[in-house]
Protein backbone atom coordinates (compact mmCIF):
# COMPACT_ATOMS: atom_id res chain seq x y z
CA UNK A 1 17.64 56.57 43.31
CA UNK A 2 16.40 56.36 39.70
CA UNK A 3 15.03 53.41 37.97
CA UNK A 4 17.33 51.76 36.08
CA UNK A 5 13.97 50.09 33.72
CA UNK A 6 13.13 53.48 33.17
CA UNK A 7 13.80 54.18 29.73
CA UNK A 8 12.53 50.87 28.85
CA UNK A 9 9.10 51.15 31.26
CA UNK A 10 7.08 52.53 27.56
CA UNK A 11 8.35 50.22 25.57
CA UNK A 12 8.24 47.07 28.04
CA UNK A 13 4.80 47.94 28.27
CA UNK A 14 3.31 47.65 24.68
CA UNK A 15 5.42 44.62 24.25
CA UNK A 16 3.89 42.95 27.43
CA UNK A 17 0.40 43.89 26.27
CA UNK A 18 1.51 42.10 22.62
CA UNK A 19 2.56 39.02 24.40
CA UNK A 20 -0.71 38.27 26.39
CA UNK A 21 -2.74 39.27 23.30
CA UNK A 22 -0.83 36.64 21.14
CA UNK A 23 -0.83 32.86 22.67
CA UNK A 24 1.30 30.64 21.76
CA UNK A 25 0.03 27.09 19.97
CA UNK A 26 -1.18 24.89 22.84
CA UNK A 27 0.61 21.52 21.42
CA UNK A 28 3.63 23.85 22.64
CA UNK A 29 2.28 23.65 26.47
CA UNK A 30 0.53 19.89 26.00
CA UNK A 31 2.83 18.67 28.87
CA UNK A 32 2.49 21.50 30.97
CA UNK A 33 -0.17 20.19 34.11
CA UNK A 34 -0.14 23.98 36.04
CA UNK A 35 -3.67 25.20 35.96
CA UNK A 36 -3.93 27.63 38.80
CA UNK A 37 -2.72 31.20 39.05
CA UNK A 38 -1.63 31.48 35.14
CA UNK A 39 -0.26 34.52 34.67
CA UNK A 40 -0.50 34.15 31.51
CA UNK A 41 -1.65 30.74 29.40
CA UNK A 42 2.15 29.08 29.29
CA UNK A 43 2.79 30.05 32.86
CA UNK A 44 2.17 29.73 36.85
CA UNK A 45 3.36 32.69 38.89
CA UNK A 46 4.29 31.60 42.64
CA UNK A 47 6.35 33.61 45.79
CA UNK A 48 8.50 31.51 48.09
CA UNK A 49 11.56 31.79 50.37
CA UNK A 50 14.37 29.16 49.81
CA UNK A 51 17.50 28.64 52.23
CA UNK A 52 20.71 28.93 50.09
CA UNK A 53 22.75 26.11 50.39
CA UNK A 54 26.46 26.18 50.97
CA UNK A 55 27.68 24.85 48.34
CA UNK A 56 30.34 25.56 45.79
CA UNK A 57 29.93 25.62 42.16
CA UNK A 58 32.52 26.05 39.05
CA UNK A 59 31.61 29.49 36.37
CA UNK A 60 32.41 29.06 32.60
CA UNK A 61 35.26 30.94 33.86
CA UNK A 62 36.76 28.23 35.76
CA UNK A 63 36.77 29.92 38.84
CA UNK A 64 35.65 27.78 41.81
CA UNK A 65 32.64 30.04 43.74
CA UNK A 66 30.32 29.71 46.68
CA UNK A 67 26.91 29.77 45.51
CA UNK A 68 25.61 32.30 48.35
CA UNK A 69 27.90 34.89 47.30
CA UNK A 70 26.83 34.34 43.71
CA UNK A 71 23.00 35.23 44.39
CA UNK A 72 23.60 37.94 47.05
CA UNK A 73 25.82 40.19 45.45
CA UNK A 74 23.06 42.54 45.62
CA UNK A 75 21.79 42.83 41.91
CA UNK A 76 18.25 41.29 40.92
CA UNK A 77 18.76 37.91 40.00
CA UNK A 78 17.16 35.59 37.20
CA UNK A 79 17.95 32.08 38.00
CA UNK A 80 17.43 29.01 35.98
CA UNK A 81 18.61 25.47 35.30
CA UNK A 82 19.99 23.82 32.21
CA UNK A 83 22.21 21.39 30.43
CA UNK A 84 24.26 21.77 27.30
CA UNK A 85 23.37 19.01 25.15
CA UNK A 86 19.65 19.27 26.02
CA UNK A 87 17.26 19.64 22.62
CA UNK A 88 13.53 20.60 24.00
CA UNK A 89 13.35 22.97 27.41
CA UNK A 90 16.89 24.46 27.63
CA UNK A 91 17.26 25.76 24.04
CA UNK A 92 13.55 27.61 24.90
CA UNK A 93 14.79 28.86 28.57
CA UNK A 94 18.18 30.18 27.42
CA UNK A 95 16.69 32.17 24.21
CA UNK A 96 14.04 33.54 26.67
CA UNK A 97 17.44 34.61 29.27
CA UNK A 98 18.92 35.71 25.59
CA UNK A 99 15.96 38.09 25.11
CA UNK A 100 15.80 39.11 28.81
CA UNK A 101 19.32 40.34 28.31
CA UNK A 102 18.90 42.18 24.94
CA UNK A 103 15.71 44.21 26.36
CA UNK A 104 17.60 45.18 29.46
CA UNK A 105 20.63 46.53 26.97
CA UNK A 106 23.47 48.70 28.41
CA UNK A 107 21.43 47.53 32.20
CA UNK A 108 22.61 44.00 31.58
CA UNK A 109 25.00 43.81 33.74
CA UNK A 110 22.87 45.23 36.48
CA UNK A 111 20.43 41.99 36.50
CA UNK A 112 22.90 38.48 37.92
CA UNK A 113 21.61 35.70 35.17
CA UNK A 114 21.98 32.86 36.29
CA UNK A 115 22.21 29.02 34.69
CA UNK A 116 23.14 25.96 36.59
CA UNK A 117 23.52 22.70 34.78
CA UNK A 118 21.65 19.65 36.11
CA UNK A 119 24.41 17.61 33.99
CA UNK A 120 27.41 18.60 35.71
CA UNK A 121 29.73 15.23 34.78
CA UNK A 122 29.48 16.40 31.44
CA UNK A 123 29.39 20.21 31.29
CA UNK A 124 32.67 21.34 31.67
CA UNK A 125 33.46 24.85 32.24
CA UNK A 126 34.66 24.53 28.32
CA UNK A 127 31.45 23.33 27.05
CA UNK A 128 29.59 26.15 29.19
CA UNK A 129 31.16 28.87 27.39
CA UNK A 130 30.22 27.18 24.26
CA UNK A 131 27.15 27.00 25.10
CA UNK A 132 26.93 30.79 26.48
CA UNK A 133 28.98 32.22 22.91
CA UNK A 134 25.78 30.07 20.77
CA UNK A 135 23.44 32.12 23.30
CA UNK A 136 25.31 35.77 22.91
CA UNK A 137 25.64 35.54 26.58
CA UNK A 138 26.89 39.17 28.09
CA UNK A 139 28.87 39.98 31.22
CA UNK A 140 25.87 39.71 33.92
CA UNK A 141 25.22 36.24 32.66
CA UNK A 142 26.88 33.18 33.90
CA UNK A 143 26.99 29.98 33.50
CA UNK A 144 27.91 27.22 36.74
CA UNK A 145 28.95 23.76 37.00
CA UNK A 146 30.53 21.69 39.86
CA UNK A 147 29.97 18.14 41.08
CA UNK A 148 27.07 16.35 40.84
CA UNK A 149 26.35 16.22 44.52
CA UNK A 150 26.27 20.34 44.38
CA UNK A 151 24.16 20.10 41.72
CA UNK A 152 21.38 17.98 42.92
CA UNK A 153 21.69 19.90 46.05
CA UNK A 154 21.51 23.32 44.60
CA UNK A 155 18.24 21.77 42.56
CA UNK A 156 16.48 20.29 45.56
CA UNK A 157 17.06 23.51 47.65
CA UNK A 158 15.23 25.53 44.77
CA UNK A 159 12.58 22.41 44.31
CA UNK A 160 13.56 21.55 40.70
CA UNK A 161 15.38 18.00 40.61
CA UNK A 162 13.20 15.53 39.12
CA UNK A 163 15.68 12.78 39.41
CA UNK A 164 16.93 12.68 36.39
CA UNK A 165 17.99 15.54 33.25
CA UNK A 166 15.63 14.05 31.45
CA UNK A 167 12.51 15.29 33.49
CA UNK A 168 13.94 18.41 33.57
CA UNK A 169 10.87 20.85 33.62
CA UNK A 170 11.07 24.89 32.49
CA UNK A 171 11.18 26.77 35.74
CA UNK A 172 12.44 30.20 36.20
CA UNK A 173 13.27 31.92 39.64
CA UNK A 174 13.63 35.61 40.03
CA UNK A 175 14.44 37.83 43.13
CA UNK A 176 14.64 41.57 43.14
CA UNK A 177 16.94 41.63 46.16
CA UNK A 178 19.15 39.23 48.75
CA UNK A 179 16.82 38.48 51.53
CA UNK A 180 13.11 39.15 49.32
CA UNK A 181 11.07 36.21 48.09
CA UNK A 182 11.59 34.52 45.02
CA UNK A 183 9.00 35.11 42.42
CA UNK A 184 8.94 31.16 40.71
CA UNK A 185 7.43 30.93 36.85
CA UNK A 186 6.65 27.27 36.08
CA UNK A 187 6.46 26.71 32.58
CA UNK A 188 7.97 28.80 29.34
CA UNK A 189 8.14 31.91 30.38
CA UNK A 190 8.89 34.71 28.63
CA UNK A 191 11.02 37.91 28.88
CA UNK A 192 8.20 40.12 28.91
CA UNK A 193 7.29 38.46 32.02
CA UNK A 194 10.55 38.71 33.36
CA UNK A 195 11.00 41.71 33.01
CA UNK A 196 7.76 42.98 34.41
CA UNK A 197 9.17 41.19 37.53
CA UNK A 198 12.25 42.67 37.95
CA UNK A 199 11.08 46.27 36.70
CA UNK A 200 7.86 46.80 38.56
CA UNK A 201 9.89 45.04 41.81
CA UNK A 202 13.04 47.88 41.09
CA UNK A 203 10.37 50.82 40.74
CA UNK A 204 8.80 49.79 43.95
CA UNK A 205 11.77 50.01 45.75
CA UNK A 206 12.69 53.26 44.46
CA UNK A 207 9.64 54.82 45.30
CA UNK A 208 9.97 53.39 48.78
CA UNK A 209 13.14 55.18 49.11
CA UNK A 210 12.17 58.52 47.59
CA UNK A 211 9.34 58.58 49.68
CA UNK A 212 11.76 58.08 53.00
CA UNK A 213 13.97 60.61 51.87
CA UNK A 214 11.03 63.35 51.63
CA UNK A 215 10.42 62.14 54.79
CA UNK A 216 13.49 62.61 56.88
């Protein structure tokens, strides 16, 4: 099967070597307590398995949708949370997803982004696709509300709820495949990053299967 980061693999790689040569300002990171495992300074870099909870959740689109069938529709998936009228982490997270989806081009659609709101009483499917248009948000990015009980438990199945929106913290989960472990980025990270992930994940598995077919 080819790579679908293929044409990109050059050109993801000088930009990745750009971003760990050029650190952000560390007042940017002050609140950030992670210390161990930094893959690079803004970031921790963790695998874990989490049991999908079956619950349903509301797209932009107003359709009503169970979340399982959402992250296992086979694609890679980038998952974080969010809430429209946040000012400080969200504006960060969803550029970062806005980047992610620009460097993966006409492959957009072949990644599932994916943004839950922690502040589902207010975000309305309306004010979700506001919030996507301000973002540029493409077809393999969408956006999911519900009630607040699905939200809290969508948050404490992925360890993220804090209790309340406003100790929302930046935390990104990405998985290459339904059924692999989630690779979880605490802190900002960025879409070099992600896209290592996801590309060096989708290579693997294409050698794996170009190897198996040599060997049949």
């Amino acid at each position: 099967m080819r790579n679908l980061f293929e044409p990109a693999a050059s050109v993801l790689a000088l930009a990745f070597a750009a971003m760990i040569g050029a650190a952000l300002p560390p007042a940017a990171f002050a609140h950030d307590a992670h210390a161990n495992h930094h893959v690079a300074p803004e970031t921790t870099r963790s695998t874990t398995n989490y049991a999908i909870p079956d619950v349903k959740l509301v797209r932009q689109d107003g359709e009503t949708v169970l979340l399982s069938d959402e992250l296992n529709d086979g694609r890679p998936i980038a998952l974080n949370f969010i809430y429209t009228t946040c000012t400080t982490v969200c504006p960060l997270t969803s550029q970062t997803f806005a980047e992610l989806q620009a460097k993966l081009g006409a492959r957009r659609s072949a990644v599932h982004l994916i943004s839950i709101s922690i502040d589902p009483e207010q975000d309305t499917p309306a004010r979700l696709r506001e919030y996507a248009k301000k973002f540029g948000a493409g077809a393999g990015w969408q956006l999911y509300t519900g009630t607040l009980a699905a939200s809290i438990t969508t948050q404490r199945a992925f360890n993220v709820y804090r209790g309340d929106k406003m100790n929302h913290a930046p935390v990104t989960l990405l998985r290459t495949a339904p059924g692999k472990p989630w690779v979880r980025l605490d802190g900002f990270a960025t879409s070099d990053q992600m896209f290592k992930e996801l590309r060096d994940a989708v290579a693997a598995e294409n050698r794996h299967a170009h190897e198996a077919h040599h060997h049949e």
